[in-house]
Protein backbone atom coordinates (compact mmCIF):
# COMPACT_ATOMS: atom_id res chain seq x y z
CA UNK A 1 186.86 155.20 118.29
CA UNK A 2 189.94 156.37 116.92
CA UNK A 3 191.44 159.48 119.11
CA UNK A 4 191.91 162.90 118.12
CA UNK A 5 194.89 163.80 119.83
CA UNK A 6 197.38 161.39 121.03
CA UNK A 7 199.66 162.65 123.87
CA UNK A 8 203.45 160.88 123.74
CA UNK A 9 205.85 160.94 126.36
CA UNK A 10 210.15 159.50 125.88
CA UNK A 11 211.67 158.97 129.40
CA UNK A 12 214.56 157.34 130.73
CA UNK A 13 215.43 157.07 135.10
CA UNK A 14 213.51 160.47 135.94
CA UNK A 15 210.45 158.70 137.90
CA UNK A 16 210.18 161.02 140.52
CA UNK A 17 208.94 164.07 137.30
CA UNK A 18 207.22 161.31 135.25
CA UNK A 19 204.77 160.50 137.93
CA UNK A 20 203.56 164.20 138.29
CA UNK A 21 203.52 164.98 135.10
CA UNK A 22 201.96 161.50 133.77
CA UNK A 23 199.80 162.20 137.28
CA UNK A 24 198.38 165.55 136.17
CA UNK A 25 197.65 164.14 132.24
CA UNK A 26 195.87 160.91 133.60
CA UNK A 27 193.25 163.41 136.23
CA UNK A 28 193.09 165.34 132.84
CA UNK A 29 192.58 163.17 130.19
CA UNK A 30 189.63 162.89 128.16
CA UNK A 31 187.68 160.07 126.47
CA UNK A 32 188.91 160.77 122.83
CA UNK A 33 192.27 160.91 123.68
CA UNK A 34 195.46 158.28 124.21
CA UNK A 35 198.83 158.32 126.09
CA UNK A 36 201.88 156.81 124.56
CA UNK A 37 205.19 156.35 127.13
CA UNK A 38 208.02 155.37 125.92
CA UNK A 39 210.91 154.59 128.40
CA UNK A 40 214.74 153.86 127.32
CA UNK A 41 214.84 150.89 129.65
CA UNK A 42 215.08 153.02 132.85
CA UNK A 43 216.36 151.36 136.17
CA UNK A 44 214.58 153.63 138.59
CA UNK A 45 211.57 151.48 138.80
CA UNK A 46 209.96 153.27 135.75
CA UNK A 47 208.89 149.64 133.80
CA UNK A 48 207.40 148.81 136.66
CA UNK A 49 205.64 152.28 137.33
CA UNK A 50 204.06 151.92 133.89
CA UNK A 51 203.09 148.51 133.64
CA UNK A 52 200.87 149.32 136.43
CA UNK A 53 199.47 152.35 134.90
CA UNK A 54 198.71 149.98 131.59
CA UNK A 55 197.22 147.45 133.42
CA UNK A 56 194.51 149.94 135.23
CA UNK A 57 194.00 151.11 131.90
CA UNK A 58 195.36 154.74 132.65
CA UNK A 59 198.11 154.93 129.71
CA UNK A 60 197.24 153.09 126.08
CA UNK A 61 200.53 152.10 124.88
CA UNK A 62 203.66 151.87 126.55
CA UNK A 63 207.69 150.14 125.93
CA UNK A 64 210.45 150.10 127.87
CA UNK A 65 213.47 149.33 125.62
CA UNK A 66 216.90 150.79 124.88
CA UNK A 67 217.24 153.15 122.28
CA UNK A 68 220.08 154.92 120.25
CA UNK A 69 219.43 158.59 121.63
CA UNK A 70 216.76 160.92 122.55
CA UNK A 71 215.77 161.32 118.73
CA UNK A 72 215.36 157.63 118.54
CA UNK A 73 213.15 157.32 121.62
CA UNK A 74 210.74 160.36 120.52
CA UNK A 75 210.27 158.82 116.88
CA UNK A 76 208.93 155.37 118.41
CA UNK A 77 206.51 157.25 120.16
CA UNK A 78 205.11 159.07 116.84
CA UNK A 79 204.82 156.25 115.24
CA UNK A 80 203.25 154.33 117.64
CA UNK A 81 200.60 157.24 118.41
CA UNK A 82 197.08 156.48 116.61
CA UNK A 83 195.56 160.28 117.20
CA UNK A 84 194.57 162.20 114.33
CA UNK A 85 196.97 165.14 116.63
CA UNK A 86 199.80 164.45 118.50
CA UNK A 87 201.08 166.41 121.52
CA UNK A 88 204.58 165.70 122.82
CA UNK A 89 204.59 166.02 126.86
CA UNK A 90 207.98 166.43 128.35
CA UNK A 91 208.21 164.23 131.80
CA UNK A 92 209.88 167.35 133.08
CA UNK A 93 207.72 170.67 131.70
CA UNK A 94 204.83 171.98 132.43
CA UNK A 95 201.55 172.18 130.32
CA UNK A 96 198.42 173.46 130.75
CA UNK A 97 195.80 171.31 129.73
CA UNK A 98 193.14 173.84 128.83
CA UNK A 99 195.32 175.66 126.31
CA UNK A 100 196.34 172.50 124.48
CA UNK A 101 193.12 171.83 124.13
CA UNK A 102 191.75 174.91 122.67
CA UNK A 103 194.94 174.30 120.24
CA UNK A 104 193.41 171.01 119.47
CA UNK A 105 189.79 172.42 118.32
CA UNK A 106 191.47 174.62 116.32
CA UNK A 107 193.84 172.16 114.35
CA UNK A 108 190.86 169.55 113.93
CA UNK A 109 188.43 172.01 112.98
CA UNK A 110 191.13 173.93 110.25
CA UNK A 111 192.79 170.01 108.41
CA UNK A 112 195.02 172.31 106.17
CA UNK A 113 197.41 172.94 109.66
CA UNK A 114 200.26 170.78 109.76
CA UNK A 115 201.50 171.98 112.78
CA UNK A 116 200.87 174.73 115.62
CA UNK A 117 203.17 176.68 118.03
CA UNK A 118 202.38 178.84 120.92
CA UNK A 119 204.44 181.03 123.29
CA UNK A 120 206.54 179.69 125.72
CA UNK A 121 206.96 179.88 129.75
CA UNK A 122 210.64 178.99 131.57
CA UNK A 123 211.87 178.66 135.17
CA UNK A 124 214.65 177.12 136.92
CA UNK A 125 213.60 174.57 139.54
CA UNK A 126 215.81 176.01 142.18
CA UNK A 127 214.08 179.34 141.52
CA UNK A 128 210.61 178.42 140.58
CA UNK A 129 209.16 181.41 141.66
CA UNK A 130 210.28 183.39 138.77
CA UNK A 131 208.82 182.73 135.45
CA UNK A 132 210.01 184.04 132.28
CA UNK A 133 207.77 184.53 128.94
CA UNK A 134 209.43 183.85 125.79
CA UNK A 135 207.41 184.36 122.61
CA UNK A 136 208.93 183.47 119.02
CA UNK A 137 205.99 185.26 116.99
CA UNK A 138 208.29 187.98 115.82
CA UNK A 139 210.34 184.91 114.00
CA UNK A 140 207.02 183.38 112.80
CA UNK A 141 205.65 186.50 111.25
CA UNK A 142 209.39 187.43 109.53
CA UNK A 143 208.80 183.62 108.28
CA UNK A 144 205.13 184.12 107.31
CA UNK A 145 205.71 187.08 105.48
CA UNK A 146 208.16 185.48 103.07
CA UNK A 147 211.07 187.50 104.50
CA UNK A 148 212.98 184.76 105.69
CA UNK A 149 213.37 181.07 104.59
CA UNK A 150 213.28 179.41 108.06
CA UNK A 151 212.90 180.34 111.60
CA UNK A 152 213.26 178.15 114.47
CA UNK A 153 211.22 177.37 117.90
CA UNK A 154 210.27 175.27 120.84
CA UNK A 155 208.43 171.53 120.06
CA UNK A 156 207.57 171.37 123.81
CA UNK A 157 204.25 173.76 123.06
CA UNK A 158 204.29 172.11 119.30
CA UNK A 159 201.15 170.07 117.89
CA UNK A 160 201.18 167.85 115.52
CA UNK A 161 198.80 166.63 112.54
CA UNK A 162 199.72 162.71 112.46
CA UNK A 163 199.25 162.89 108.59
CA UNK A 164 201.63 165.84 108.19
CA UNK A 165 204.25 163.36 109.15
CA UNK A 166 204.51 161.62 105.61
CA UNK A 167 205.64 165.67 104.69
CA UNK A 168 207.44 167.35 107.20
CA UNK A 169 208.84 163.46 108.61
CA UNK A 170 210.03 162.80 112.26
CA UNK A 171 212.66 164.19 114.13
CA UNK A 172 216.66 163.59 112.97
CA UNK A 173 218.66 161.21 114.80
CA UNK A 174 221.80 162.59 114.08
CA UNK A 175 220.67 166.12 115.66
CA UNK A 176 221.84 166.35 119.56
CA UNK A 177 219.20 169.57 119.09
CA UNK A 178 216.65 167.88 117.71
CA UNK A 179 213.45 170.23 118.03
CA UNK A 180 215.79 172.60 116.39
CA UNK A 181 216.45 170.76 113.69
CA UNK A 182 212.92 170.06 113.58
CA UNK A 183 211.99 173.76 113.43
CA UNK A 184 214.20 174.36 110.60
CA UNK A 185 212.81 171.60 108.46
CA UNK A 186 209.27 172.13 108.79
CA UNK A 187 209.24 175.95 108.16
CA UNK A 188 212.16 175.79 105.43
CA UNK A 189 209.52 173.30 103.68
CA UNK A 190 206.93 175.76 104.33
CA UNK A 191 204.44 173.58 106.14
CA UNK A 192 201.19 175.39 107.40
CA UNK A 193 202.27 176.76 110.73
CA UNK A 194 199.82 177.91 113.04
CA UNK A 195 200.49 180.43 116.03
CA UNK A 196 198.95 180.42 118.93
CA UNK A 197 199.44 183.77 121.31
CA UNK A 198 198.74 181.70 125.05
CA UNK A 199 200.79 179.52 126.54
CA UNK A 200 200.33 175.61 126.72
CA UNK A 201 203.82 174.41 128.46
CA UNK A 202 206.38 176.07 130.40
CA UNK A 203 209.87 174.60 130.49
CA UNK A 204 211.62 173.87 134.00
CA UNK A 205 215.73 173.30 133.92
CA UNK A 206 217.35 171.59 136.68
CA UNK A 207 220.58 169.13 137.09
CA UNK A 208 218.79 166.50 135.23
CA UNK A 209 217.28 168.10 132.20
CA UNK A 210 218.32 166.59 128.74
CA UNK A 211 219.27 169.90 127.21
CA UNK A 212 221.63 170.33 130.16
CA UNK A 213 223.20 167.84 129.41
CA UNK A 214 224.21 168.37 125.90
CA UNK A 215 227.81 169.06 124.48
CA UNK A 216 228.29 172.55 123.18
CA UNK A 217 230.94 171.29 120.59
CA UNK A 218 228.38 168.93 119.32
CA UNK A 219 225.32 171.47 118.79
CA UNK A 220 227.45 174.70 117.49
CA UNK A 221 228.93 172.17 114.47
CA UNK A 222 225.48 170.52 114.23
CA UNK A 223 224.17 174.28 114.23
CA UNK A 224 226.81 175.36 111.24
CA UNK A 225 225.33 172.27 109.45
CA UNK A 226 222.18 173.21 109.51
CA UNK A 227 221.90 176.92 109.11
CA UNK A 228 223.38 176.31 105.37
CA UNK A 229 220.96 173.51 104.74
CA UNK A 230 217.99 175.55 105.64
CA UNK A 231 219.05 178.69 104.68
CA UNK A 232 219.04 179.97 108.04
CA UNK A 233 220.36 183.43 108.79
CA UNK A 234 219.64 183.28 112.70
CA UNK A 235 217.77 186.21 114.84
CA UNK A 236 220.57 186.18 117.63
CA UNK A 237 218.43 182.73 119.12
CA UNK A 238 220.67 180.23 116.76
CA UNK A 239 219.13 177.90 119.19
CA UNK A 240 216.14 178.94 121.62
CA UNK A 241 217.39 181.18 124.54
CA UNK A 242 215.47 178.79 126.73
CA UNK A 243 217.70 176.10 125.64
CA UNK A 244 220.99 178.29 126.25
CA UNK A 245 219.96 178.44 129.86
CA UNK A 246 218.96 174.76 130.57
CA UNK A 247 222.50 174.15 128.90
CA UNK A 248 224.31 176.52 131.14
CA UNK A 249 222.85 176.02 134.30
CA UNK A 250 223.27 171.94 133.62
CA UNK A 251 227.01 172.97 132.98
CA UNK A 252 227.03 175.33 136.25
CA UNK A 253 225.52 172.67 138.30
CA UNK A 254 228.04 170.47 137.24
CA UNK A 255 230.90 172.22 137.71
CA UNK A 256 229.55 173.30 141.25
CA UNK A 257 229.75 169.25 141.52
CA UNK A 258 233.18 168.61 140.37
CA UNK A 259 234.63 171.39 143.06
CA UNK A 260 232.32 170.18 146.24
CA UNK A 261 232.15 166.51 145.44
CA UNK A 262 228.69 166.52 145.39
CA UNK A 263 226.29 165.98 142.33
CA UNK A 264 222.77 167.68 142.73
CA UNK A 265 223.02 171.47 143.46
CA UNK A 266 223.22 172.43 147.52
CA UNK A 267 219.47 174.06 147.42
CA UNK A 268 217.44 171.15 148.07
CA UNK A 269 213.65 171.80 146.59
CA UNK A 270 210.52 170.10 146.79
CA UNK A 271 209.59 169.45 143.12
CA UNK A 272 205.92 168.27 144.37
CA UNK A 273 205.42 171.72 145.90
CA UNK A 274 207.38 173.73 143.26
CA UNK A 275 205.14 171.63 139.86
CA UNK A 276 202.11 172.41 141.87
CA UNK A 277 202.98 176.42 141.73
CA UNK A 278 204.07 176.27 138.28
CA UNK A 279 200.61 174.45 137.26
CA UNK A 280 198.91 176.55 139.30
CA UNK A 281 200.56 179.96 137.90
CA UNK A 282 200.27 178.74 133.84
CA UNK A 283 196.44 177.71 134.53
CA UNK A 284 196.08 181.11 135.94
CA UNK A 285 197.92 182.81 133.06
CA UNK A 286 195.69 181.34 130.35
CA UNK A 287 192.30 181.84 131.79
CA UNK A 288 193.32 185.53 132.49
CA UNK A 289 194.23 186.23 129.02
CA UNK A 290 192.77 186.76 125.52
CA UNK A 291 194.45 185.06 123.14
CA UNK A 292 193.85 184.61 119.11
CA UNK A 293 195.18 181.61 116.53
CA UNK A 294 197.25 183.30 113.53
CA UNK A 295 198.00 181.63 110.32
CA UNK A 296 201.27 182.30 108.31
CA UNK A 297 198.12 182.57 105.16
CA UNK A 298 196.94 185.74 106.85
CA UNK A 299 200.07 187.37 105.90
């Protein structure tokens, strides 16, 4: 049976978040669904890791390989997914499992949705206790409206429609912000965007997240690049606020490493205890809450 929604996963040497994440999709997978890892030919222990997982029949598809960048890595996985959806699961977020779902009944039983969006969650790792909402539906609606040619958002709470792909195509290896790009591009072609008011991820920055790790120089001429090409006149979020943090606190973490000669951040936190609260408070979150699927038609 062919799957409906195939869940994809690009790593590279962060083991110790791929096996709860990959841990938590694995207890909550179901039957018509897949998992796709890719891994950038990590030296943790990672090929190993998954080659296990394969051979119990717990993941569907997996290489470990170099690639050319993150863009690179993420495309391979897309193309090697099979499900009529696809789901992109970060080895370092969050997701809740019953929200994606209900996102996933809704794209397969509406075919003319390309892709769907929901609000967001953040947190710091070294402060996981707090939990920040971010919500970019104001920026959809402008967009749905007609009042603006592009707006951008998140791909860690984006779904995909596999077929969509030959339209809105896969994400832009030259882009260091990538998603952003991606965000761009799919609502400057006008793709049908659906919106989704609950919450199916929630974002955690630490020393070791990708967007932390990006250079500043790169993304703000990137950024000029794109804006023109898209006809983007930015909202004050030229990229996502979320991603402004995870950059800055990668580049405070650093610098606190460069003055103490250390290179993880003093707090020392228990990311098994800390992923179980965040899991614990977005599962809450979601069955608490009423939340509705908007169209950019219904405007």
């Amino acid at each position: 049976m062919k799957p409906q929604l195939s869940y994809i996963i690009a790593t590279r040497n962060r083991l110790p978040f791929l096996k709860i994440t990959l841990g938590k999709l694995i207890n909550k997978l179901q039957p018509d669904e897949e998992i796709v890892v890719v891994d950038a030919g990590s030296t943790d222990g990672t090929p190993a890791y998954l080659q296990g997982l394969f051979n119990e029949g717990k993941i569907h598809q997996f290489i470990s390989e170099p690639d050319k960048n993150q863009a690179h890595g993420w495309n391979k996985a897309m193309l090697m997914a099979t499900g009529i959806l696809i789901k992109k699961i970060i080895d370092d977020d969050v997701f809740c499992y019953s929200a994606i779902r209900q996102c996933k009944s809704y794209m397969l039983n509406n075919p003319h949705v390309d892709v769907l969006i929901s609000n967001d969650l953040g947190s710091t790792l070294y402060n996981h206790q707090q939990i920040e909402n971010y919500s970019r539906l104001p920026q959809f609606q402008q967009w749905a409206k007609g009042l603006v040619p592009s707006f951008t958002f998140g791909d860690v709470h984006m779904l995909i429609r596999r077929s969509s792909l030959a339209y809105i195509g896969l994400y832009n290896t030259a882009y260091t912000m990538m998603d952003w790009e991606y965000a761009l591009r799919i609502s400057y072609l006008r793709a049908n965007i659906a919106y989704y008011t609950g919450y199916n991820a929630l974002s955690v920055a630490h020393e070791q997240t990708v967007t932390s790790q990006k250079n500043m120089a790169d993304i703000i001429d990137q950024g000029k690049r794109a804006q023109h090409f898209y006809k983007y006149a930015g909202d004050t979020a030229q990229i996502s606020n979320w991603s402004k943090i995870k950059i800055m606190l990668g580049k405070l973490i650093y610098k606190q490493g460069k003055n103490t000669g250390i290179d993880k951040p003093p707090v020392k936190v228990d990311i098994q205890l800390a992923y179980n609260y965040y899991y614990d408070q977005i599962d809450t979150l979601n069955s608490l809450g009423k939340f509705t699927f908007i169209e950019s038609k219904t405007y």
